[in-house]
Protein backbone atom coordinates (compact mmCIF):
# COMPACT_ATOMS: atom_id res chain seq x y z
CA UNK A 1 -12.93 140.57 23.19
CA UNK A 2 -10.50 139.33 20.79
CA UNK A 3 -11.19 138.89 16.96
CA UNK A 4 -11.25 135.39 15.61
CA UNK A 5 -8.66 134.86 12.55
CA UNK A 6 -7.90 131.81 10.47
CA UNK A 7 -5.53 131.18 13.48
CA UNK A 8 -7.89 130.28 16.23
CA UNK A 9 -8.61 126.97 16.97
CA UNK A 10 -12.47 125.66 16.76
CA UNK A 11 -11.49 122.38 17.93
CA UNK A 12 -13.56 122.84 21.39
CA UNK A 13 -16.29 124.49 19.73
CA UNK A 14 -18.82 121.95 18.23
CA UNK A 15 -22.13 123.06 16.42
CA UNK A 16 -24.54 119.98 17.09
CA UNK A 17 -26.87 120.63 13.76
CA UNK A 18 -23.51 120.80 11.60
CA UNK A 19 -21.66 118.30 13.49
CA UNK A 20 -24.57 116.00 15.06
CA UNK A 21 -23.90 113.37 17.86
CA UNK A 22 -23.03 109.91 17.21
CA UNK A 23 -22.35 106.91 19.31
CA UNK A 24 -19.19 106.85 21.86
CA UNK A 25 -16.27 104.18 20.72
CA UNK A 26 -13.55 103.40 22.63
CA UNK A 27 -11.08 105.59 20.72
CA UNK A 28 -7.87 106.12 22.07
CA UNK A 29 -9.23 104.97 25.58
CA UNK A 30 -7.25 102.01 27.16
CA UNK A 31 -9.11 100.65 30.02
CA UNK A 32 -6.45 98.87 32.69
CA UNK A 33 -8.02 96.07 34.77
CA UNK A 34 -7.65 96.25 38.35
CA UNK A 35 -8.52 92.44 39.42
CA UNK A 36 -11.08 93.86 41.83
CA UNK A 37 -14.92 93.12 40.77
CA UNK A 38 -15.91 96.39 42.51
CA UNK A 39 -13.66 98.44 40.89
CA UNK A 40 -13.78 97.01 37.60
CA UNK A 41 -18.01 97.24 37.48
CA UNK A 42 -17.96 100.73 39.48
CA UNK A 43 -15.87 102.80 37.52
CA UNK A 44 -14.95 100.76 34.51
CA UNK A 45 -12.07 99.75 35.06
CA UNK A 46 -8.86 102.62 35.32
CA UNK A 47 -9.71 104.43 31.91
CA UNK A 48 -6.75 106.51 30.71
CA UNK A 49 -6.87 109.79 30.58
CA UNK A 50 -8.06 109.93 34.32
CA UNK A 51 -6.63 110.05 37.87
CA UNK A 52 -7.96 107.86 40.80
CA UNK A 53 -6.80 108.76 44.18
CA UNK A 54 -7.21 105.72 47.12
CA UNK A 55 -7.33 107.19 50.51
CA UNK A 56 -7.15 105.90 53.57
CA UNK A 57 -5.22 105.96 57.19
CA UNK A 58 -1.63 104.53 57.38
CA UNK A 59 -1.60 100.89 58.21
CA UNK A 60 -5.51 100.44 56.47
CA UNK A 61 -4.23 98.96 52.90
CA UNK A 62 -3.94 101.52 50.44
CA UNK A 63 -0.37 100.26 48.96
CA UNK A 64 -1.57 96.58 49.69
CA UNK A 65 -4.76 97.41 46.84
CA UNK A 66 -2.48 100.00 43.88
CA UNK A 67 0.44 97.27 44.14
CA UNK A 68 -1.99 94.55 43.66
CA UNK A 69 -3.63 96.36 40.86
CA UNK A 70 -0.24 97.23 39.02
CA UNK A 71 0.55 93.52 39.43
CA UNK A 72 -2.90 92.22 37.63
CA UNK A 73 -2.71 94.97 35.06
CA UNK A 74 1.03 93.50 34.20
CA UNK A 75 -0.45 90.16 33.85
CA UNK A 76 -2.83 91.70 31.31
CA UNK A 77 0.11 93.23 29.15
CA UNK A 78 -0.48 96.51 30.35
CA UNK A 79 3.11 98.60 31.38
CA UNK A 80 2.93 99.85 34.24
CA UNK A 81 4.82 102.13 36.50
CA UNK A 82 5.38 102.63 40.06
CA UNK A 83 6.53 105.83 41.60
CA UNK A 84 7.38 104.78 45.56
CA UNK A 85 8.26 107.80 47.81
CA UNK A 86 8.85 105.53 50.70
CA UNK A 87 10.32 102.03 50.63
CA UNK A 88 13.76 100.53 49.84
CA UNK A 89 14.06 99.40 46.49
CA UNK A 90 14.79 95.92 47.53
CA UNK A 91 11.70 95.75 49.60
CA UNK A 92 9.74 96.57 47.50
CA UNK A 93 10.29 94.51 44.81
CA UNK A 94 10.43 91.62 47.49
CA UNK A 95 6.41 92.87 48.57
CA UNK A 96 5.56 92.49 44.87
CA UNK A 97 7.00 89.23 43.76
CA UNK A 98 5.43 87.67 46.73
CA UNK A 99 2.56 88.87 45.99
CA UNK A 100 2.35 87.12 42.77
CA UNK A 101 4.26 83.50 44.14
CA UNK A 102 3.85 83.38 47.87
CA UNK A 103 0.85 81.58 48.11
CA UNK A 104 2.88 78.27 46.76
CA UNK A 105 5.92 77.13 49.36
CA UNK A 106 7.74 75.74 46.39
CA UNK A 107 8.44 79.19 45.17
CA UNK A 108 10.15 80.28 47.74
CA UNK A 109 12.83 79.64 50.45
CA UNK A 110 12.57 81.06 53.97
CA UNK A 111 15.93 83.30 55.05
CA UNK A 112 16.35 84.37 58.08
CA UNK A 113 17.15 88.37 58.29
CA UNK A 114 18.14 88.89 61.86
CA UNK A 115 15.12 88.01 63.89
CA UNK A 116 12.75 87.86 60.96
CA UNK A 117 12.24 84.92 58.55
CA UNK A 118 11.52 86.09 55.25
CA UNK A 119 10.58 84.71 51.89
CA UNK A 120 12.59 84.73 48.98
CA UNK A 121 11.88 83.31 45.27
CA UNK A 122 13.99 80.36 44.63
CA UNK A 123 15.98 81.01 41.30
CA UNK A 124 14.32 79.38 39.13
CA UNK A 125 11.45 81.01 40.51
CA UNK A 126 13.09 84.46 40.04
CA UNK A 127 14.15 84.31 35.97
CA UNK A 128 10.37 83.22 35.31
CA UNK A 129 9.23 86.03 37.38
CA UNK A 130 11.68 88.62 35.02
CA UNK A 131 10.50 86.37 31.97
CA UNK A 132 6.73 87.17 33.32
CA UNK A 133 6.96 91.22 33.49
CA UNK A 134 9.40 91.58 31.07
CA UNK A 135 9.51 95.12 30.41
CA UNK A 136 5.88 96.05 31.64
CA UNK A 137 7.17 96.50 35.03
CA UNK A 138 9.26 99.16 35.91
CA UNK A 139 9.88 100.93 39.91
CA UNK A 140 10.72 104.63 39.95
CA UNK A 141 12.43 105.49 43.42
CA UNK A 142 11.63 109.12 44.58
CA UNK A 143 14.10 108.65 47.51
CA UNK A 144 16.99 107.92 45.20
CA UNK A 145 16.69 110.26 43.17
CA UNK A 146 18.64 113.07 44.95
CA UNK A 147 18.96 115.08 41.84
CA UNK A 148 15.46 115.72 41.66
CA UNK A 149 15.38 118.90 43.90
CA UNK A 150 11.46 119.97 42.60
CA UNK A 151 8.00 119.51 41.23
CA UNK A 152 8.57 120.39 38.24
CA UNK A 153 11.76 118.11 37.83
CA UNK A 154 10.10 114.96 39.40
CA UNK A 155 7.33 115.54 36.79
CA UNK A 156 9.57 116.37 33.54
CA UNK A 157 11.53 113.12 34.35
CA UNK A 158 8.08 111.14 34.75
CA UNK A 159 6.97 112.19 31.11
CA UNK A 160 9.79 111.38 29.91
CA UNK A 161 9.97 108.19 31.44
CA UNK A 162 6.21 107.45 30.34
CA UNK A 163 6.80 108.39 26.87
CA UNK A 164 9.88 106.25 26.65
CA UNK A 165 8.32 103.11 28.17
CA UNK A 166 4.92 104.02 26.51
CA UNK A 167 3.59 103.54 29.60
CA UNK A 168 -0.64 102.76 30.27
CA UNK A 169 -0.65 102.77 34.12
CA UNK A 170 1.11 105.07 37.08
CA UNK A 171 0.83 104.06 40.57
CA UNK A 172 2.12 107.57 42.74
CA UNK A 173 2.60 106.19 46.30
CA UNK A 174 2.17 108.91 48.10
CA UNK A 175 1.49 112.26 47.89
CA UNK A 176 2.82 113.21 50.99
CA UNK A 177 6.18 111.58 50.25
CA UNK A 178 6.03 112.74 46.93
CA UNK A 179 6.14 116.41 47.24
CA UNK A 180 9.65 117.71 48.56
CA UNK A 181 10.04 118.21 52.35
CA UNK A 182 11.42 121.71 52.40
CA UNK A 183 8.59 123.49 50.52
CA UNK A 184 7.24 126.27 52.42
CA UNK A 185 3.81 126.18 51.04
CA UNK A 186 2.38 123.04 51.12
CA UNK A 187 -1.13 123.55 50.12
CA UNK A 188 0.31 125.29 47.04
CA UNK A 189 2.54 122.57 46.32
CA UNK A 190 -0.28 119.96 46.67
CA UNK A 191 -2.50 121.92 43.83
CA UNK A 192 0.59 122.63 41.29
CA UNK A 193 0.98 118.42 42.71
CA UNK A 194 -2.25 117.58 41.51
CA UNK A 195 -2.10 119.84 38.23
CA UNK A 196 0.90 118.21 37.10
CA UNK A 197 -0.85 114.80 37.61
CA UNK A 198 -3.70 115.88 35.83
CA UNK A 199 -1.55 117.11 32.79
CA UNK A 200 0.67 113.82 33.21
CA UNK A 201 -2.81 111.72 32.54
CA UNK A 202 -3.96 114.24 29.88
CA UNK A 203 -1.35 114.44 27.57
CA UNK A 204 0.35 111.06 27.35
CA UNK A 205 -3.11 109.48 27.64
CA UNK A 206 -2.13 107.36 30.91
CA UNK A 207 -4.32 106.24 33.71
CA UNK A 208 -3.03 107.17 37.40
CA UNK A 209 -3.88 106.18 40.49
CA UNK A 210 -2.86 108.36 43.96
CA UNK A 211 -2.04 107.11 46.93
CA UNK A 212 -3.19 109.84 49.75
CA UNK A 213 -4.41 110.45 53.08
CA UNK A 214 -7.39 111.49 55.01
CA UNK A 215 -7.29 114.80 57.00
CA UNK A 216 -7.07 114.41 60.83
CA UNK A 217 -10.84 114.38 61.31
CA UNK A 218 -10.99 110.78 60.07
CA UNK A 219 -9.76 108.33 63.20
CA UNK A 220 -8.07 104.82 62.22
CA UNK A 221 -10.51 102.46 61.23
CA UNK A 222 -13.71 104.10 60.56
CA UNK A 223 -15.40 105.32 57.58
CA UNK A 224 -15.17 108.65 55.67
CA UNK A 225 -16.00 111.08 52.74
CA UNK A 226 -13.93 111.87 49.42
CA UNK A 227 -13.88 115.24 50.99
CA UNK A 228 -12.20 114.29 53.77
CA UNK A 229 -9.05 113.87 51.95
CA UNK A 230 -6.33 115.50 53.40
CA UNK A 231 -4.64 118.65 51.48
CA UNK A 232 -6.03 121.69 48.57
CA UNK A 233 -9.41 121.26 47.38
CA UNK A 234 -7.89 120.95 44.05
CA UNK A 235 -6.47 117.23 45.07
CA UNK A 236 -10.01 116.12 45.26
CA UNK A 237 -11.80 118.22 42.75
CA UNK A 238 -9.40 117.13 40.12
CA UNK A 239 -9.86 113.49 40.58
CA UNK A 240 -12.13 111.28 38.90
CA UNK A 241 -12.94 108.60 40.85
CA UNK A 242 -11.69 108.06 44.70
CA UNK A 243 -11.45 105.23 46.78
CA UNK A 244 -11.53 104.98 50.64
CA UNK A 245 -10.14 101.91 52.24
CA UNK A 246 -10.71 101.42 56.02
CA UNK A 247 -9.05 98.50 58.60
CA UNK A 248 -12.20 96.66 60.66
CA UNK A 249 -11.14 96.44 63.86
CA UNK A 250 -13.57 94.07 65.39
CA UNK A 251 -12.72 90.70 65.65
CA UNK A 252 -16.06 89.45 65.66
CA UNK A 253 -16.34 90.71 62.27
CA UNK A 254 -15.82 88.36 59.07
CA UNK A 255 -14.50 91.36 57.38
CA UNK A 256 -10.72 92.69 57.86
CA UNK A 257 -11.52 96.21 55.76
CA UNK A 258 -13.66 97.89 53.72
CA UNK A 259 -13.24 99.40 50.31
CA UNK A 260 -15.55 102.15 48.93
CA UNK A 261 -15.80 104.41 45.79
CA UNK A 262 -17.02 107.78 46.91
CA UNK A 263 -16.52 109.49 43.73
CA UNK A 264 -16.70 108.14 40.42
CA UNK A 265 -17.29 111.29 37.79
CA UNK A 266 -17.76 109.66 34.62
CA UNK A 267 -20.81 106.83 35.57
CA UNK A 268 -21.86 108.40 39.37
CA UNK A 269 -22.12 104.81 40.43
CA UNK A 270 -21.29 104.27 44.28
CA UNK A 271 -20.29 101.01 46.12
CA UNK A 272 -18.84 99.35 48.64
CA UNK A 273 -17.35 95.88 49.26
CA UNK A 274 -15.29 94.03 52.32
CA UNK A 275 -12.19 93.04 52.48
CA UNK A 276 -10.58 89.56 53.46
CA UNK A 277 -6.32 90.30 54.10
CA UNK A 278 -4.42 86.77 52.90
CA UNK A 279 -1.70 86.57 54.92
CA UNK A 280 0.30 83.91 52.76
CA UNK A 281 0.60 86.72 49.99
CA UNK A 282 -0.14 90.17 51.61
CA UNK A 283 -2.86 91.01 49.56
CA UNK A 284 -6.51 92.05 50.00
CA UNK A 285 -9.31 90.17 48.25
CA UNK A 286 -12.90 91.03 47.93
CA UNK A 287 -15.79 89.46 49.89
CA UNK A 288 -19.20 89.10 48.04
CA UNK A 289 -21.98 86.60 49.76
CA UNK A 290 -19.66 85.01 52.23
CA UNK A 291 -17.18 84.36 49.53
CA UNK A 292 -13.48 85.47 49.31
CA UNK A 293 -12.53 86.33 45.50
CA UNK A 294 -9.05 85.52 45.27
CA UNK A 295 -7.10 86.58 42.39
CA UNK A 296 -4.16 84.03 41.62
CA UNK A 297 -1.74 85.29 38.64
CA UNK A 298 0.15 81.89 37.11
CA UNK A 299 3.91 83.09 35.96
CA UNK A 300 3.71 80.64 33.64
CA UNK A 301 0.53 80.70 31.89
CA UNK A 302 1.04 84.64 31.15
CA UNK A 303 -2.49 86.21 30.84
CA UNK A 304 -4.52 83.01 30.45
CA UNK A 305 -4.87 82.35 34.01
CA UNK A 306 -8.92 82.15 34.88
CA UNK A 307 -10.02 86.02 35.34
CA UNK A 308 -11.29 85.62 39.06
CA UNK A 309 -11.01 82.37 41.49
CA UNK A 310 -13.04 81.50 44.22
CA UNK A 311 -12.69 80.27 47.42
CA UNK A 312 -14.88 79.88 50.21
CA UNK A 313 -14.81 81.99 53.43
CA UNK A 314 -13.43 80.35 56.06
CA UNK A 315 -15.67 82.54 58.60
């Protein structure tokens, strides 16, 4: 056993009759709202320092929900960043403005795109969008990014980027896209994945969220447990909280998806709520007692928008 010396840290060691408990404070903790009720009661809201990983089949909403949450906690002055490992720049940033405007047809003009009509932001529209995010909003493209040949490059650059930016809030969609095609051994590269993301939240004192997948014991549509996500046991046992999000595939149902936390390590409080999909912005919105909670965010009223508006359900 090695000697102590004046060189060894204590710093994890604590004796309680020397150094007695006293009351938790928010310290250093940023908490990054999420503009969903359920998330924001369940787990507290995305507390720095930890990772969150949404799950769920393709197709069932998991990029719908972390875009939507990136997009409220920009509205709350929160900088956020978004690491895509799948869409076109241009699309995406399309997805996200409309997101925030489309549910008013004075924001945008229809274009046609070969067979497709698609919206657009009018100009005007556009510079008060920019004025909105500012520099709180910033898109890191994984697939353009040929230079970054490894994990450990992809995750240098990211620290670097989200001690630059001083970043509060990283959105990795996904996993699968995120780790590099040609490594031979996947299940190690999803732990030294995971480990990285863990430091990433650690160190620079960010809050993450992870976009992943369910393994293929979980069919489209239906229901299943945090340790059905797909890839090392280290993905899941190193996450704090994780989300499932399921499609509802019965049209007699007033529900369009479901959205559940299955693991929440700091408060072990579980919960589930249903999902309404608004087709004017592409978003999902909570039900709760026949009610759809839709979030609105005004680009011109920065951050003093009403927290939560209400509608009711049309079912």
């Amino acid at each position: 056993m090695r000697e102590l010396n004046s060189n060894t840290s204590l710093q994890a060691l604590r004796n309680l009759q020397a150094n007695r408990y006293k009351r938790i404070t928010k310290g250093n903790v940023k908490f990054i709202p999420s503009g969903y009720p359920l998330l924001e009661e369940t787990i507290n809201d995305f507390e720095s320092g930890t990772i969150t990983i949404i799950a769920g089949c393709p197709g069932d909403g998991k990029s719908t929900i972390v875009h939507g949450t990136a997009l409220w906690a920009v509205d709350r002055g929160k900088r956020v960043m978004i690491v895509d490992g799948e869409h076109t720049q241009g699309r995406l940033i399309n997805d996200l403005y409309m997101k925030v405007i489309g549910y008013n047809k004075n924001n945008y003009d229809l274009v046609r795109f070969n067979n497709k009509w698609i919206k657009e932001p009018k100009q005007h529209i556009l510079d008060q969008l920019v004025d909105w995010h500012k520099d709180n909003l910033l898109l890191y493209s994984r697939n353009l990014a040929k230079e970054i040949d490894s994990l450990d490059a992809l995750f240098t650059l990211l620290e670097l980027y989200v001690k630059q930016y001083k970043i509060d809030y990283v959105v990795l969609d996904n996993m699968v896209s995120l780790i590099f095609a040609d490594t031979e051994d996947t299940n190690k590269a999803q732990s030294l994945f995971i480990k990285r993301v863990k430091k990433l939240a650690d160190v620079h004192n960010v809050a993450i969220v992870l976009v992943a997948h369910p393994n293929k014991t979980v069919q489209r549509g239906e229901e299943f447990e945090y340790y059905q996500i797909a890839g090392n046991s280290d993905v899941v046992n190193l996450s704090d909280n994780i989300i499932a999000v399921w499609r509802e595939f019965d049209p007699h149902k007033d529900a369009d998806g479901y959205m559940a936390v299955k693991k929440n390590r700091n408060y072990g409080t579980l919960k589930q709520t249903a999902l309404k999909y608004m087709e004017e912005t592409k978003t999902l919105a909570e039900i709760e007692g026949g009610t759809v909670h839709v979030k609105t965010i005004d680009i011109f009223m920065k951050g003093e928008q009403q927290w939560e508006k209400t509608e009711t359900s049309p079912f």
